[in-house]
PDB file of N, CA and C in Angstrom:
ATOM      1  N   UNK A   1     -51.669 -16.989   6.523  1.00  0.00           N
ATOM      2  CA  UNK A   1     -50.604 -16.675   5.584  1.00  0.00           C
ATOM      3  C   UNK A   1     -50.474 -15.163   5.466  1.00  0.00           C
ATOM      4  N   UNK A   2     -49.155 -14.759   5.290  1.00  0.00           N
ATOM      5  CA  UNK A   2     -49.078 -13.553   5.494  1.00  0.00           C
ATOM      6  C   UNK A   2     -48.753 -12.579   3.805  1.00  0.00           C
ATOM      7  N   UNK A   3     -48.944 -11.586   3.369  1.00  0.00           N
ATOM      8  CA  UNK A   3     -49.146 -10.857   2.169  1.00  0.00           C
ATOM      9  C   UNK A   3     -47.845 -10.878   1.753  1.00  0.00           C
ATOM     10  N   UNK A   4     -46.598 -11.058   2.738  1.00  0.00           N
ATOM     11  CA  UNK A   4     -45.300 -11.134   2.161  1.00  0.00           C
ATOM     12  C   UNK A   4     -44.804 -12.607   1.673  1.00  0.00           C
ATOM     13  N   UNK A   5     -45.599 -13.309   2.554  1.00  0.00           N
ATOM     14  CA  UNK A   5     -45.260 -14.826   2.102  1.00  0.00           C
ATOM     15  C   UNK A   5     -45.877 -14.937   0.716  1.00  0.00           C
ATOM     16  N   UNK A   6     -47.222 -14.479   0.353  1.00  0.00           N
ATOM     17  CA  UNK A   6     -47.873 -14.883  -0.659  1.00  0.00           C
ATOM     18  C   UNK A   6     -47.293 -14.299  -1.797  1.00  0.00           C
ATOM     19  N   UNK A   7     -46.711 -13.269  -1.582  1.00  0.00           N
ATOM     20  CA  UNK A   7     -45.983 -12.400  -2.567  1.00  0.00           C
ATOM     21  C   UNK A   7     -44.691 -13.239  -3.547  1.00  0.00           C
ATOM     22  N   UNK A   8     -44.051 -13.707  -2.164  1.00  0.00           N
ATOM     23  CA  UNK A   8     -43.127 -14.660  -2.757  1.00  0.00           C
ATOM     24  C   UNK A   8     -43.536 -15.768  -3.514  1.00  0.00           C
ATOM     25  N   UNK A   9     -44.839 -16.208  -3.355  1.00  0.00           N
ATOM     26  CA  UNK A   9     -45.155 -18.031  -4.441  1.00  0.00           C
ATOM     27  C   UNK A   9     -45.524 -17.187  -5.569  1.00  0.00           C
ATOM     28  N   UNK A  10     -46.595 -16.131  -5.695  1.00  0.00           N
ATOM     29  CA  UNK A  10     -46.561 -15.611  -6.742  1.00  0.00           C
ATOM     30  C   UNK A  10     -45.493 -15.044  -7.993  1.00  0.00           C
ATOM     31  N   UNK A  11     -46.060 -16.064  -9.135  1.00  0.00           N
ATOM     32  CA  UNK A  11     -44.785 -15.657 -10.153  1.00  0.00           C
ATOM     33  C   UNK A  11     -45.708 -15.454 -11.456  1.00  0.00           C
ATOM     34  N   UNK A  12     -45.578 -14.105 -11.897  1.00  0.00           N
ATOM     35  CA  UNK A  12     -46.159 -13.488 -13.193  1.00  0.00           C
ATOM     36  C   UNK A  12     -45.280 -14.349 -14.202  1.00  0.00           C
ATOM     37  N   UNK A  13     -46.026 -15.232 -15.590  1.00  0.00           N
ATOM     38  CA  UNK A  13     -44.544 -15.040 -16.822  1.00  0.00           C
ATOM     39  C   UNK A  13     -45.719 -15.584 -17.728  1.00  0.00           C
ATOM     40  N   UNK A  14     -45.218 -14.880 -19.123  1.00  0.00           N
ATOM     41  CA  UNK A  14     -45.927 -14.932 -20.268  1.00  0.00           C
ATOM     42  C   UNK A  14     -45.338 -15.943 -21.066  1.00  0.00           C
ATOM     43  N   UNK A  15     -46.045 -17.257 -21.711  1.00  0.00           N
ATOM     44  CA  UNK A  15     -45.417 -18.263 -22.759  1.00  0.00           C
ATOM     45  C   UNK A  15     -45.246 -17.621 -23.574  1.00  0.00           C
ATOM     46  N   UNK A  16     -43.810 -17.962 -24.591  1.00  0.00           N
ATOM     47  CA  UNK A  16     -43.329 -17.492 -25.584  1.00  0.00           C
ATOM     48  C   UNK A  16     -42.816 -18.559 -26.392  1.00  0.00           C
ATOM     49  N   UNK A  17     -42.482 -18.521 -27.447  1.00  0.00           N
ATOM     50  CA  UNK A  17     -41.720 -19.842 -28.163  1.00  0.00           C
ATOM     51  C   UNK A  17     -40.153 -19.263 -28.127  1.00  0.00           C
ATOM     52  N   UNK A  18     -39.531 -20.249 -28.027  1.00  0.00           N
ATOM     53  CA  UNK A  18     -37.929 -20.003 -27.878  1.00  0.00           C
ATOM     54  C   UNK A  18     -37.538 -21.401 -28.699  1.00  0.00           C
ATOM     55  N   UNK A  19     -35.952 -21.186 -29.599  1.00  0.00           N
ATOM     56  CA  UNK A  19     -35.015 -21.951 -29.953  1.00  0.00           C
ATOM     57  C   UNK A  19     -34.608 -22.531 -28.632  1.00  0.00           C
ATOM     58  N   UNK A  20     -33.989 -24.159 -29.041  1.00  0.00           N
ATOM     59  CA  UNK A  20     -33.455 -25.172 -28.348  1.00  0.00           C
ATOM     60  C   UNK A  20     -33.123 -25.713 -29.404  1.00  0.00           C
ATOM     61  N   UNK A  21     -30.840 -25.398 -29.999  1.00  0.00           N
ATOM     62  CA  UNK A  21     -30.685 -26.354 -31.274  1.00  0.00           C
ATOM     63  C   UNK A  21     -31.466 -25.902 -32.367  1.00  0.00           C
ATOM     64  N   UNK A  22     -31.871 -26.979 -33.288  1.00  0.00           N
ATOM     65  CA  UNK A  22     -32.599 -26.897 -34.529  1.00  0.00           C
ATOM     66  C   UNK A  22     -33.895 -26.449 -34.180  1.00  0.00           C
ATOM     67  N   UNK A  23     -34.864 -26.646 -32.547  1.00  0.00           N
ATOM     68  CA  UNK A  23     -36.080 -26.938 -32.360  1.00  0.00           C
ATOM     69  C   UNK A  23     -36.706 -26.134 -31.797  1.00  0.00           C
ATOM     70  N   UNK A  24     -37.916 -25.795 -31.887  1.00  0.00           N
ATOM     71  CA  UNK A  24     -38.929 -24.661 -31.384  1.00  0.00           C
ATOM     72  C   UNK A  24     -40.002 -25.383 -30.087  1.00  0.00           C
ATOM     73  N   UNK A  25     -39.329 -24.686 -29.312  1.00  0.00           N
ATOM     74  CA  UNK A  25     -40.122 -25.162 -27.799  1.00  0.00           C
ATOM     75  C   UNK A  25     -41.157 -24.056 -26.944  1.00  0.00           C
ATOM     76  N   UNK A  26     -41.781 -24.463 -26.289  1.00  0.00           N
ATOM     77  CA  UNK A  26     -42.299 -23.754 -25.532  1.00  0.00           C
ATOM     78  C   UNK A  26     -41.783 -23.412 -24.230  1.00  0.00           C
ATOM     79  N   UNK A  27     -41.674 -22.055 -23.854  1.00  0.00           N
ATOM     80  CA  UNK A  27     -40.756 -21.388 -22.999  1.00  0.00           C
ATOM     81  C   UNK A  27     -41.637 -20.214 -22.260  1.00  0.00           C
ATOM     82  N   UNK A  28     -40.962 -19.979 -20.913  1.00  0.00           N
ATOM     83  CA  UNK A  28     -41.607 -19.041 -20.093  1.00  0.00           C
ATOM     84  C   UNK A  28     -40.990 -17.931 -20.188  1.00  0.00           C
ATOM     85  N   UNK A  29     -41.309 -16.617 -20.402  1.00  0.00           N
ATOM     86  CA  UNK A  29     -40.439 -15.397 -20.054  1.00  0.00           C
ATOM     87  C   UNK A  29     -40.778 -14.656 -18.643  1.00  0.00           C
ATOM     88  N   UNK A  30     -39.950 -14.383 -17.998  1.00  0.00           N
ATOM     89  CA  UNK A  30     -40.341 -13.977 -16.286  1.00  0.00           C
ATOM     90  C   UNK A  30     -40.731 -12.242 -16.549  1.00  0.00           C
ATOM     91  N   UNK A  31     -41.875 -12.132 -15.929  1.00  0.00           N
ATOM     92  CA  UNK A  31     -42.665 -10.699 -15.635  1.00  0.00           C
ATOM     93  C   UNK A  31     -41.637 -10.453 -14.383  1.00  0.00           C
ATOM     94  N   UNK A  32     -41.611 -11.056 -13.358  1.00  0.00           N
ATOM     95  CA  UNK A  32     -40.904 -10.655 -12.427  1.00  0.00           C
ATOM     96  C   UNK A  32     -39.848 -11.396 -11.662  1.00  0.00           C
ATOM     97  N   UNK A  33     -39.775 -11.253 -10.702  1.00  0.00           N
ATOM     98  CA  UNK A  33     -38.268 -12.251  -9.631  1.00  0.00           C
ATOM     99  C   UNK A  33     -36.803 -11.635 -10.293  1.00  0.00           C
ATOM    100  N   UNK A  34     -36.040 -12.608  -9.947  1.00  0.00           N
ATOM    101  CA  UNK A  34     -34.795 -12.493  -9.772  1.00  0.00           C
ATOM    102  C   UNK A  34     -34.416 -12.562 -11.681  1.00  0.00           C
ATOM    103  N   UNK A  35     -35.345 -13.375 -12.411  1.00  0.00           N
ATOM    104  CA  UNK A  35     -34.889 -13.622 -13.699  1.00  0.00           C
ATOM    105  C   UNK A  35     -35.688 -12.729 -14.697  1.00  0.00           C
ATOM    106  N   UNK A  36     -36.168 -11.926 -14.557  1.00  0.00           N
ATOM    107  CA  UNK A  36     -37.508 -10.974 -15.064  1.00  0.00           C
ATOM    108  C   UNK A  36     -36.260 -10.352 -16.314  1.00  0.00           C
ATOM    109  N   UNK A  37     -37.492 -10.710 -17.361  1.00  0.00           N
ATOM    110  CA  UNK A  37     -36.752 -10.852 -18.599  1.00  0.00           C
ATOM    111  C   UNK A  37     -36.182 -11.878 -19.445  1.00  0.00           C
ATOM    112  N   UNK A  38     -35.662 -13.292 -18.709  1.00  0.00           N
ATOM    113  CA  UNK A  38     -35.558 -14.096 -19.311  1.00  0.00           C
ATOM    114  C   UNK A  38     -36.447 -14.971 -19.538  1.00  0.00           C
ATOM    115  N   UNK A  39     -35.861 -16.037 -20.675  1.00  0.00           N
ATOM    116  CA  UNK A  39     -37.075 -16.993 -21.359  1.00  0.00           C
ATOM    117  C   UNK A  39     -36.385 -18.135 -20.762  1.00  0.00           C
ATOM    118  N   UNK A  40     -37.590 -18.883 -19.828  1.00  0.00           N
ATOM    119  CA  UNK A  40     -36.864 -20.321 -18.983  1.00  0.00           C
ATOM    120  C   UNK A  40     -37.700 -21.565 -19.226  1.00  0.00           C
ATOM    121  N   UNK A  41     -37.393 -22.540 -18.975  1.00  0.00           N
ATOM    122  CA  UNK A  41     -38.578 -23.460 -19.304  1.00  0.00           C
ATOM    123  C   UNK A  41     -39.804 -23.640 -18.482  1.00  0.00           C
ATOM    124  N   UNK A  42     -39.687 -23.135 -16.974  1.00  0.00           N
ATOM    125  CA  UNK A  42     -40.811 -23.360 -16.215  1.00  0.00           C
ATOM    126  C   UNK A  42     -40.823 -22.190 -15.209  1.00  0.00           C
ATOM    127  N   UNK A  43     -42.358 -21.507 -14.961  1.00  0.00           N
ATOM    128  CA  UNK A  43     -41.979 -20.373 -14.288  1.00  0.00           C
ATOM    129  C   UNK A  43     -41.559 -20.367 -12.971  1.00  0.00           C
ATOM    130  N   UNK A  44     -41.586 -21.539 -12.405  1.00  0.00           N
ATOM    131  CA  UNK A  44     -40.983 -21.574 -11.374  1.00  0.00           C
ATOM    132  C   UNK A  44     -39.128 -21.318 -11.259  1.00  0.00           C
ATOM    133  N   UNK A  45     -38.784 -21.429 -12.187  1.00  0.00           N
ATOM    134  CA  UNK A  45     -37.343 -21.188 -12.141  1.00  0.00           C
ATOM    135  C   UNK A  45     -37.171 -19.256 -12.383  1.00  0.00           C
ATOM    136  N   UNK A  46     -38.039 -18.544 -12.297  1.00  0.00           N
ATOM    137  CA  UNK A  46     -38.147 -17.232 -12.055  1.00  0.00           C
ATOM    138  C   UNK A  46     -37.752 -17.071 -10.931  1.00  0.00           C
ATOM    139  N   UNK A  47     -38.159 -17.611  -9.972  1.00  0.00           N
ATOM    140  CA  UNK A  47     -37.727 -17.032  -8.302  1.00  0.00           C
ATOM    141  C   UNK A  47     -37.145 -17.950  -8.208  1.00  0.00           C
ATOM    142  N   UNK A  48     -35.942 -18.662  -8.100  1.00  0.00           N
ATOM    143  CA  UNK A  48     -35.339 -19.799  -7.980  1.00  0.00           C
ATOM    144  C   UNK A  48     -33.824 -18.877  -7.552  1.00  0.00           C
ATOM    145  N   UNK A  49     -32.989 -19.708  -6.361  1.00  0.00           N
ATOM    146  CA  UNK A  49     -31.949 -18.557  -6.222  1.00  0.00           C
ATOM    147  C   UNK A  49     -30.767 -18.927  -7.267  1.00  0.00           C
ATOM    148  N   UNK A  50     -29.922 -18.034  -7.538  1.00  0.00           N
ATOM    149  CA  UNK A  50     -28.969 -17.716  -8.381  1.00  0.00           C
ATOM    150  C   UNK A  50     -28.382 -18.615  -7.978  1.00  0.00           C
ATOM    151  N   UNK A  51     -27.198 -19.285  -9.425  1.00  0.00           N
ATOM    152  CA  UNK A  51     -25.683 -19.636  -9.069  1.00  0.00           C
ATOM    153  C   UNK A  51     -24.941 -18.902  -8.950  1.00  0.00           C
ATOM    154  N   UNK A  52     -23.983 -18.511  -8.265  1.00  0.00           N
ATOM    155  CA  UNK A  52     -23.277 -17.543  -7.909  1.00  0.00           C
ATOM    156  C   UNK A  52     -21.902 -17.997  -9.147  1.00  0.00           C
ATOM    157  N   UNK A  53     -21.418 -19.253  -8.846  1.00  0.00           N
ATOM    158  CA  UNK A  53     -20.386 -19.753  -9.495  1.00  0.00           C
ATOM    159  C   UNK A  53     -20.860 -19.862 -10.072  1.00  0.00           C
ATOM    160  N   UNK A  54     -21.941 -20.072 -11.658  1.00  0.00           N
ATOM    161  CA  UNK A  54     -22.254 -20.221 -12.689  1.00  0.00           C
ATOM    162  C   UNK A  54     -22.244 -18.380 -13.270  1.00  0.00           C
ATOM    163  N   UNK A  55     -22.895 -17.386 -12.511  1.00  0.00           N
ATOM    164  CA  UNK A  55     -22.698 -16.411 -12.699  1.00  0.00           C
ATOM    165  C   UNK A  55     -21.225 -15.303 -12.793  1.00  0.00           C
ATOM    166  N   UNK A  56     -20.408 -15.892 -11.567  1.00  0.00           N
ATOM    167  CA  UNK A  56     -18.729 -14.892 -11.900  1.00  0.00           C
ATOM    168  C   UNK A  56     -18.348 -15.844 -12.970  1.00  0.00           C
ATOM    169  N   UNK A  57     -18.312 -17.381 -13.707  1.00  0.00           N
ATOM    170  CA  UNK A  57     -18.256 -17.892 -14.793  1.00  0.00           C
ATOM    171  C   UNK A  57     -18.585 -16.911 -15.733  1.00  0.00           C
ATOM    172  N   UNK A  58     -19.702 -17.074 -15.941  1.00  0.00           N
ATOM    173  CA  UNK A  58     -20.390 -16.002 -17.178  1.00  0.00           C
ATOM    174  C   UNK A  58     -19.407 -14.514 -17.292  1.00  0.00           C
ATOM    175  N   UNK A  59     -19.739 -13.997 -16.404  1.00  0.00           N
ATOM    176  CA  UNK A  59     -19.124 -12.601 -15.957  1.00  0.00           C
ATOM    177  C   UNK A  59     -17.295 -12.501 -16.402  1.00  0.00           C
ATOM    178  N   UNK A  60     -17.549 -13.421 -16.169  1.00  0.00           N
ATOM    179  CA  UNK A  60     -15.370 -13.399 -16.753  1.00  0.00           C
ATOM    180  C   UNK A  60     -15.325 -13.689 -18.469  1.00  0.00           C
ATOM    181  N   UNK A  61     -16.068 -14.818 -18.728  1.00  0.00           N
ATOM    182  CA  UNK A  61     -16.247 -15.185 -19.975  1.00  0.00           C
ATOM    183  C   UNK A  61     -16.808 -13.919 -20.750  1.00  0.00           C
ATOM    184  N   UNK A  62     -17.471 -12.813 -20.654  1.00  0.00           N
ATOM    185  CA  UNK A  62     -18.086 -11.809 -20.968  1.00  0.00           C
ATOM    186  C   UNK A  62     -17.291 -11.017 -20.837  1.00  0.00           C
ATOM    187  N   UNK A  63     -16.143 -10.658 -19.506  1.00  0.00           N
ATOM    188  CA  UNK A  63     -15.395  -9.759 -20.074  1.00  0.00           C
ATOM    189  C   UNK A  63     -14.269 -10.089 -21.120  1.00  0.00           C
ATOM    190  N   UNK A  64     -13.871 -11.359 -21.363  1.00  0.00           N
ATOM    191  CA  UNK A  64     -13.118 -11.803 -22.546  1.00  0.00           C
ATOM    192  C   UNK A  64     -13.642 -12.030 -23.920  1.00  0.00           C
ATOM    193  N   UNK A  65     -14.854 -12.270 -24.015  1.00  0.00           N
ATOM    194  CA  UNK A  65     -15.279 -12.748 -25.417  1.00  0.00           C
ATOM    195  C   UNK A  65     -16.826 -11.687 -25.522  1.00  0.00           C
ATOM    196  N   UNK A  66     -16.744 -10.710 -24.563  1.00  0.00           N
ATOM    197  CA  UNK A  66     -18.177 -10.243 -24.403  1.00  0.00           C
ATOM    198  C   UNK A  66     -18.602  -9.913 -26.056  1.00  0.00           C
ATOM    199  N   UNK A  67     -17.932  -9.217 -27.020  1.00  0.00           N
ATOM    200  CA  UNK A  67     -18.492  -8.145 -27.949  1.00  0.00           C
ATOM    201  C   UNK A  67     -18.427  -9.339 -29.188  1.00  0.00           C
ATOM    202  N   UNK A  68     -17.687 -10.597 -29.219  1.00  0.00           N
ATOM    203  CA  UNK A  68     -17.569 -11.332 -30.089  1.00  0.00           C
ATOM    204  C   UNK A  68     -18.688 -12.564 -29.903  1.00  0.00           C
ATOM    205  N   UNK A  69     -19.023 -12.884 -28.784  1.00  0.00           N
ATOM    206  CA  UNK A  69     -20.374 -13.008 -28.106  1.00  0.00           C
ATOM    207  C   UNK A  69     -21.508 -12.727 -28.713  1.00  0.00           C
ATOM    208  N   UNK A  70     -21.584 -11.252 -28.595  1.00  0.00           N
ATOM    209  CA  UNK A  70     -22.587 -10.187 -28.925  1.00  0.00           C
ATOM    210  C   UNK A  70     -23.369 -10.387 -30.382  1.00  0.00           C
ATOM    211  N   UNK A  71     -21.498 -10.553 -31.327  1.00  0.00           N
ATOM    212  CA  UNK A  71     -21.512 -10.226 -32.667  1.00  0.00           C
ATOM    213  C   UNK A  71     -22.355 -11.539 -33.159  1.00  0.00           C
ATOM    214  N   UNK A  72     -21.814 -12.945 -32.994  1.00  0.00           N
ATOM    215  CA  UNK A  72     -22.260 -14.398 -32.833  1.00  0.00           C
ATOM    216  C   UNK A  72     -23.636 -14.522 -32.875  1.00  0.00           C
ATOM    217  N   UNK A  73     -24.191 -14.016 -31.984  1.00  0.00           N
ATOM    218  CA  UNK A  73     -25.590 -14.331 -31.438  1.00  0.00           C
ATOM    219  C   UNK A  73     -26.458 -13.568 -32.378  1.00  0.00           C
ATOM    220  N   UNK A  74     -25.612 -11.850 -32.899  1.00  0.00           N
ATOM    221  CA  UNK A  74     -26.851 -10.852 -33.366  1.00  0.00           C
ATOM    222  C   UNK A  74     -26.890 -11.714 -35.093  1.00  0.00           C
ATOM    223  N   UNK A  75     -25.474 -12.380 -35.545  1.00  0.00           N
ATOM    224  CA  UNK A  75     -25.317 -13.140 -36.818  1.00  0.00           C
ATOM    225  C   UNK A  75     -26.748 -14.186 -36.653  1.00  0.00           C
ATOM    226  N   UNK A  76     -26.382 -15.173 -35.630  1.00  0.00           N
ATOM    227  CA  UNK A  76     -27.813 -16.280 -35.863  1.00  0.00           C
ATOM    228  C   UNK A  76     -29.026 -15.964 -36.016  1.00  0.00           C
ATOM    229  N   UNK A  77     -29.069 -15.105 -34.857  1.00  0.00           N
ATOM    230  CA  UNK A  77     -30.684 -14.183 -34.766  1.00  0.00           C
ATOM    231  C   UNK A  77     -31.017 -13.786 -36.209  1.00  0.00           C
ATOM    232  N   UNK A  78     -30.494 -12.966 -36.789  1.00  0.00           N
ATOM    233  CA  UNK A  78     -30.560 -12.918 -38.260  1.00  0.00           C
ATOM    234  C   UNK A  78     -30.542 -13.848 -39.608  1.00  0.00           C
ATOM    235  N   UNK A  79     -29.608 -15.318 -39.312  1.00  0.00           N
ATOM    236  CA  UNK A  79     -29.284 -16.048 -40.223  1.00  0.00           C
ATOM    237  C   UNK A  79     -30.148 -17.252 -40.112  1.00  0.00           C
ATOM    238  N   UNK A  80     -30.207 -17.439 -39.225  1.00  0.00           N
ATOM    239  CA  UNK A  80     -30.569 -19.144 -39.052  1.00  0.00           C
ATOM    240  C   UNK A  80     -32.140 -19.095 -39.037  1.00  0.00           C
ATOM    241  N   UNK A  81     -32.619 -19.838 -39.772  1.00  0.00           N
ATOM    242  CA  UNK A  81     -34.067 -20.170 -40.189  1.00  0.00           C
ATOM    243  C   UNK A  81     -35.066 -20.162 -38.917  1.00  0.00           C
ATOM    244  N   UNK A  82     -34.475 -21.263 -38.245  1.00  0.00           N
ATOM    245  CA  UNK A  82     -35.382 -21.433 -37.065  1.00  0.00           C
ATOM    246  C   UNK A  82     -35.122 -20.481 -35.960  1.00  0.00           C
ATOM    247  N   UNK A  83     -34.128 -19.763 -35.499  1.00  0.00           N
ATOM    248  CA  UNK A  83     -34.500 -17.839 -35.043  1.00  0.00           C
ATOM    249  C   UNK A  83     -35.302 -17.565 -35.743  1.00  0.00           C
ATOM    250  N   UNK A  84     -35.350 -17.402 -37.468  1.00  0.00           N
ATOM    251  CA  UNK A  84     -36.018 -15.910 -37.544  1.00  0.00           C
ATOM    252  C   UNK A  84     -37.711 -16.825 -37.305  1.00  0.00           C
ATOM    253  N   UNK A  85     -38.086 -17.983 -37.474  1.00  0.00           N
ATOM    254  CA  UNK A  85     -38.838 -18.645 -37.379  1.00  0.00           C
ATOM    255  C   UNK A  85     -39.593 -18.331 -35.974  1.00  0.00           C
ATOM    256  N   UNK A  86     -38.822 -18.289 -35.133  1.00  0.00           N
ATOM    257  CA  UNK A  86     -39.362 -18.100 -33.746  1.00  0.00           C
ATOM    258  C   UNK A  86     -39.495 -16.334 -33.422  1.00  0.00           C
ATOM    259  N   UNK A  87     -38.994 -15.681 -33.628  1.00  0.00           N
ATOM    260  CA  UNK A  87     -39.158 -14.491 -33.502  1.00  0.00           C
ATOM    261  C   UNK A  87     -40.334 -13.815 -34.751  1.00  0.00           C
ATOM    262  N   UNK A  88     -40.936 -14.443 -35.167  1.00  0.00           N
ATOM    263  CA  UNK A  88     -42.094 -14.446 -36.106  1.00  0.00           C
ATOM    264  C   UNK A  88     -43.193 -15.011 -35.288  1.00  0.00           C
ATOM    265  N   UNK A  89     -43.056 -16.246 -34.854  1.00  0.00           N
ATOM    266  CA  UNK A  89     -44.057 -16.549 -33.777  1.00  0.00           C
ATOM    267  C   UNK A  89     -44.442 -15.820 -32.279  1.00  0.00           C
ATOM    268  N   UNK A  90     -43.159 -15.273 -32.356  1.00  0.00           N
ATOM    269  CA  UNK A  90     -43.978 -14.483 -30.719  1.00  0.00           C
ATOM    270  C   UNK A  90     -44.608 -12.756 -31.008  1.00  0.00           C
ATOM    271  N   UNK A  91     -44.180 -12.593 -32.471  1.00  0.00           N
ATOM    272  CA  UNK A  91     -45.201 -11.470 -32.597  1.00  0.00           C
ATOM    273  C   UNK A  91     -46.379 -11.375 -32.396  1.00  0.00           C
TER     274      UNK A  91
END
């Protein structure tokens, strides 16, 4: 086996608790790959390849609703019990 192959199975990611709905789950956040930074359910979906069409989706939807988006999300993060609930747990 070669150091570039092994490079690729290797996937760094730290458990974190994340919202799903009302509910507090256990979730992976990616150290590295293609998703490094996000919180996924299994670390294998870190190196997993992109949707392309799920992504220019996003990307259009973001340039139309991007900042109202923004506003939405920074409201829950703040309001809703089970956010601030979970962002208490991964301290």
């Amino acid at each position: 086996m070669q150091l570039a192959e092994l490079q690729d199975t290797l996937v760094e990611a730290r458990m974190v608790w994340r919202r799903s709905g009302s509910k507090i789950k256990r979730g992976v956040r990616c150290t590295s790959g293609k998703r490094k930074g996000r919180v996924v359910g299994k670390s294998s979906q870190c190196s997993s390849p992109v949707n392309f069409k799920k992504r220019i989706t996003l990307s259009r939807t973001k340039a139309k609703l991007g900042r109202r988006m923004a506003l939405k999300a920074k409201r829950t993060k703040r309001v809703n019990p089970v956010s601030r609930r979970v962002q208490m747990m991964n301290k």
